[in-house]
N, C-alpha and C. Protein backbone atom coordinates (compact mmCIF):
# COMPACT_ATOMS: atom_id res chain seq x y z
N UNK A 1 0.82 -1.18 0.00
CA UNK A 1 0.00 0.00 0.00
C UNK A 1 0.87 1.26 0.00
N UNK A 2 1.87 1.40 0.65
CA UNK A 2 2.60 2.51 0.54
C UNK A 2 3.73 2.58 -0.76
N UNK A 3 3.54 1.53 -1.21
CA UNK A 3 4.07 1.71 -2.83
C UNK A 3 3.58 2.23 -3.16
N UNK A 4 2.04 1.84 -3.14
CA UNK A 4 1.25 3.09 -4.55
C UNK A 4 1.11 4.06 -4.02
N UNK A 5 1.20 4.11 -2.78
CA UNK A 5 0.71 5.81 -2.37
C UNK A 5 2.24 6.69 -2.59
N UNK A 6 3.14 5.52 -2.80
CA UNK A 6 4.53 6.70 -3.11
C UNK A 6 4.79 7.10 -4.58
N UNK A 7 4.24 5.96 -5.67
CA UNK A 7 3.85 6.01 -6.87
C UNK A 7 2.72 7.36 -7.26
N UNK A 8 1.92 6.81 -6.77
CA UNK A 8 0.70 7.92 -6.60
C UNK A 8 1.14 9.58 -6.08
N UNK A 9 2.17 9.93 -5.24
CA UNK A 9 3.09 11.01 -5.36
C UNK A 9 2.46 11.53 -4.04
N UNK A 10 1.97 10.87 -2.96
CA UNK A 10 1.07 11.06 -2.04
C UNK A 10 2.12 10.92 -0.88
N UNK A 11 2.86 10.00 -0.83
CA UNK A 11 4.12 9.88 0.31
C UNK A 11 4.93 10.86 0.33
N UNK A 12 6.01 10.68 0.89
CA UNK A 12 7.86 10.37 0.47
C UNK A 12 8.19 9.49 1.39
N UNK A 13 9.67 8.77 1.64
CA UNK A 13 9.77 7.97 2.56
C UNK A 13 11.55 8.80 2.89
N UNK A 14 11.89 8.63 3.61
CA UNK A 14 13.22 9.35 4.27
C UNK A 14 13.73 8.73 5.67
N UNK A 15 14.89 8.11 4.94
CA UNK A 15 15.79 7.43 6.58
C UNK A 15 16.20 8.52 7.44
N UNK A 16 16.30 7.78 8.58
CA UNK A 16 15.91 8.62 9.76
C UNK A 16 17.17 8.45 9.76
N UNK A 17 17.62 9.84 10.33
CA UNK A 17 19.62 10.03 10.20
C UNK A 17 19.67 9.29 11.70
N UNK A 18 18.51 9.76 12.38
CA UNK A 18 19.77 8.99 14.16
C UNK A 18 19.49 7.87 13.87
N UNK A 19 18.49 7.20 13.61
CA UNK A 19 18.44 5.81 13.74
C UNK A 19 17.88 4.98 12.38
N UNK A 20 19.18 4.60 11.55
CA UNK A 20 19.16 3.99 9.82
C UNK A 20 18.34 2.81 9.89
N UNK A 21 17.62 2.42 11.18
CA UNK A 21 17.06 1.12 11.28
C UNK A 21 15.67 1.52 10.24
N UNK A 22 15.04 2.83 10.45
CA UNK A 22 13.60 3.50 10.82
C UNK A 22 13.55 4.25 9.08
N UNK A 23 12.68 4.12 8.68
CA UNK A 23 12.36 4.72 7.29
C UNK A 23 10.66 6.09 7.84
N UNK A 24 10.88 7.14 7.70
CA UNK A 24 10.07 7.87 8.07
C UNK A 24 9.14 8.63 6.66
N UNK A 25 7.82 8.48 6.97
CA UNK A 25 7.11 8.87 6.12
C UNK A 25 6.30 10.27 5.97
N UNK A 26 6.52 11.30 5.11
CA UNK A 26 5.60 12.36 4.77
C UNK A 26 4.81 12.70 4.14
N UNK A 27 3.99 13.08 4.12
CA UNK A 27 2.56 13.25 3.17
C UNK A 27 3.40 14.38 2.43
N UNK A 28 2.78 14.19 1.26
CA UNK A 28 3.23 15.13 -0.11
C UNK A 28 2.65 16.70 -0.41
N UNK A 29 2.83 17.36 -0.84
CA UNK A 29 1.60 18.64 -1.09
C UNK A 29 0.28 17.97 -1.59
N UNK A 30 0.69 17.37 -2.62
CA UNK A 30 -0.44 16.66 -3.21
C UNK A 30 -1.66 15.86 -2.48
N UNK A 31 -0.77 15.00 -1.29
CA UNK A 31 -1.74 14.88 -0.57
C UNK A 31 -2.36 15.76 0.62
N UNK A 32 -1.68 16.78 0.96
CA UNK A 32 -2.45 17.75 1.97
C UNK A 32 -3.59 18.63 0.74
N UNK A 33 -3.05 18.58 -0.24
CA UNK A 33 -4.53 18.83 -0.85
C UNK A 33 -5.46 18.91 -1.36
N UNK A 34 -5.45 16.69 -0.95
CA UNK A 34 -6.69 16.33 -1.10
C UNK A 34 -7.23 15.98 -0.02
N UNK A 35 -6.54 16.26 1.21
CA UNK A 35 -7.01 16.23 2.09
C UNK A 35 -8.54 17.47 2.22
N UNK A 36 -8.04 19.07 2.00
CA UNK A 36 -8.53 19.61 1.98
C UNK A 36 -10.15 19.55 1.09
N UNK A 37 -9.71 18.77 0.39
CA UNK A 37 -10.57 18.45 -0.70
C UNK A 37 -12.01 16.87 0.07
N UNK A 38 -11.19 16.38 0.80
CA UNK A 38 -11.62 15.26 1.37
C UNK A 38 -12.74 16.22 2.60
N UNK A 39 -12.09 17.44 3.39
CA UNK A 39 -12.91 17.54 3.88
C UNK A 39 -14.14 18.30 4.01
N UNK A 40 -13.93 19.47 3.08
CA UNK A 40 -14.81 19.47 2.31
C UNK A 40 -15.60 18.90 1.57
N UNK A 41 -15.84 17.76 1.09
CA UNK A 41 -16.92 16.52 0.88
C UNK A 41 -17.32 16.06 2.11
N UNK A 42 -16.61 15.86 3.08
CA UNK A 42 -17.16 15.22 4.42
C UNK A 42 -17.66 16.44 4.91
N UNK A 43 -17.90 17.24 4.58
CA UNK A 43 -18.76 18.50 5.59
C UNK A 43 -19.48 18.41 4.92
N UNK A 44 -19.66 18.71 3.68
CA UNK A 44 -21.10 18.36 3.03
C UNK A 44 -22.29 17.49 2.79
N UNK A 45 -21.57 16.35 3.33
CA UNK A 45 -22.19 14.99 3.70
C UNK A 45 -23.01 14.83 4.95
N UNK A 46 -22.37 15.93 6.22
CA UNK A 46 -22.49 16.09 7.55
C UNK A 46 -23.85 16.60 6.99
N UNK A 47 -23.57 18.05 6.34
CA UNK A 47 -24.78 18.73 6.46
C UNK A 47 -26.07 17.79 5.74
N UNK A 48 -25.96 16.88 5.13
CA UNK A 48 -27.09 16.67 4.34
C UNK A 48 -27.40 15.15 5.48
N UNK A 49 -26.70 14.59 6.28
CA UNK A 49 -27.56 13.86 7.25
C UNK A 49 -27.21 13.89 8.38
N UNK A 50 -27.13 15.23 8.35
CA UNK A 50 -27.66 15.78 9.82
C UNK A 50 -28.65 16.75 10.23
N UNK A 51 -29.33 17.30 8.77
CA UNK A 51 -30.24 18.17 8.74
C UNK A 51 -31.30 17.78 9.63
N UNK A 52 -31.68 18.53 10.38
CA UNK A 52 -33.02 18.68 11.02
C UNK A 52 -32.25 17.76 12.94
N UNK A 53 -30.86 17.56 12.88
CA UNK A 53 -30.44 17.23 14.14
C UNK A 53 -30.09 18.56 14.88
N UNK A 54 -30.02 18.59 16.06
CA UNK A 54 -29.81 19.61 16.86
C UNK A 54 -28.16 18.94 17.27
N UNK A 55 -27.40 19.90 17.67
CA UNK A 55 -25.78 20.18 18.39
C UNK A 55 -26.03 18.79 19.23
N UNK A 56 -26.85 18.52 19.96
CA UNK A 56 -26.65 17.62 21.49
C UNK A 56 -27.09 16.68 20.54
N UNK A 57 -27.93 16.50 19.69
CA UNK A 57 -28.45 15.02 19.04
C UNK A 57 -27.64 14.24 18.27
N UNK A 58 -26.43 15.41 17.58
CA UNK A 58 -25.12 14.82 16.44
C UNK A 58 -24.48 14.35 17.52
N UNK A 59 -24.24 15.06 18.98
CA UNK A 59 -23.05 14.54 19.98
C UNK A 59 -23.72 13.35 20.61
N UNK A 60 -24.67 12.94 20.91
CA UNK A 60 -24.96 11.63 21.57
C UNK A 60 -24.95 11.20 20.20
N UNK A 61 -25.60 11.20 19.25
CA UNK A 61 -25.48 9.95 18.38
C UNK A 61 -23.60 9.48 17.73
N UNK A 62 -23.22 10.03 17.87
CA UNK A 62 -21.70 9.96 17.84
C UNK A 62 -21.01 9.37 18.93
N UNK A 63 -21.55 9.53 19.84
CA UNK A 63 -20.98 8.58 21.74
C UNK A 63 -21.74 7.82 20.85
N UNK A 64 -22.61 7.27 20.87
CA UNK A 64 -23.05 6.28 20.62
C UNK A 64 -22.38 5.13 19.64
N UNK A 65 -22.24 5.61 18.71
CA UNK A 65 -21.32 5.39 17.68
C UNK A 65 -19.85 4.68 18.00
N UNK A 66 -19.50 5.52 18.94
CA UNK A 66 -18.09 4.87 19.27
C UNK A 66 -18.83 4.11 20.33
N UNK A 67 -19.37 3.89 21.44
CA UNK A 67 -19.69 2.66 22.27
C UNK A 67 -19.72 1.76 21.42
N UNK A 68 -20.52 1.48 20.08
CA UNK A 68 -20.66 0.23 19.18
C UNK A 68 -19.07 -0.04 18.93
N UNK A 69 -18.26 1.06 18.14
CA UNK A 69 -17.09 0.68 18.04
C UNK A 69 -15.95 -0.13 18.71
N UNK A 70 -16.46 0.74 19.84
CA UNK A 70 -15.84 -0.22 21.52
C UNK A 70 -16.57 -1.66 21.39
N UNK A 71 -17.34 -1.65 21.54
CA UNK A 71 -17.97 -3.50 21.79
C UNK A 71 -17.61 -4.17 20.26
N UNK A 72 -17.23 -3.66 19.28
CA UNK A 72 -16.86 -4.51 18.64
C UNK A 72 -15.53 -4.59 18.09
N UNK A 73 -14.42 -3.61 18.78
CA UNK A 73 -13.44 -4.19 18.82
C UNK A 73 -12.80 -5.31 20.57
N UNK A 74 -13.95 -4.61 21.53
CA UNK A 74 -13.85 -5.84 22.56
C UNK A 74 -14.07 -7.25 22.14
N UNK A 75 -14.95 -7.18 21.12
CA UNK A 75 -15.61 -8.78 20.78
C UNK A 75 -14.70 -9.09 20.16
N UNK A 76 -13.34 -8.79 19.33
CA UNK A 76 -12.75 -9.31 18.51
C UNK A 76 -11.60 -10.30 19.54
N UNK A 77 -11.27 -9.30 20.91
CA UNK A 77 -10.69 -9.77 22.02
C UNK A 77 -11.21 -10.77 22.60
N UNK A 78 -12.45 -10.95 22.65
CA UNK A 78 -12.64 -12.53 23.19
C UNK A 78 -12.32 -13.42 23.07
């Protein structure tokens, strides 16, 4: 995966001078801006199903959200 994302021009990869064991990775311009681009689609998405939620109704349904997340990475621990 980080082949293509270094192909894709989205990485770089750079040895770490103190320690040559460690290969360290940076996001590219390219990818900070599609990031920007990413979140701008995800805000727009917010607004269209969350319309008609109130501030406290997006924040509990979001706790909520992660409690499921929690019980189902606990269940994987069983």
């Amino acid at each position: 995966m980080l082949e293509r994302m270094e192909k894709s021009g989205l990485i770089r990869r750079e040895q770490d001078q103190q320690d040559k064991r460690k290969t360290l990775l940076y996001l590219t311009e390219k990818a900070h801006k599609l990031k920007v681009d990413y979140d701008d689609v995800s805000a727009g998405m917010g607004r269209i199903y969350y319309k008609g939620f109130s501030e406290n109704e997006i924040v509990q349904f979001e706790s909520y959200l992660e409690r499921i997340q929690k019980n189902l990475e606990g269940w994987r621990e069983e």
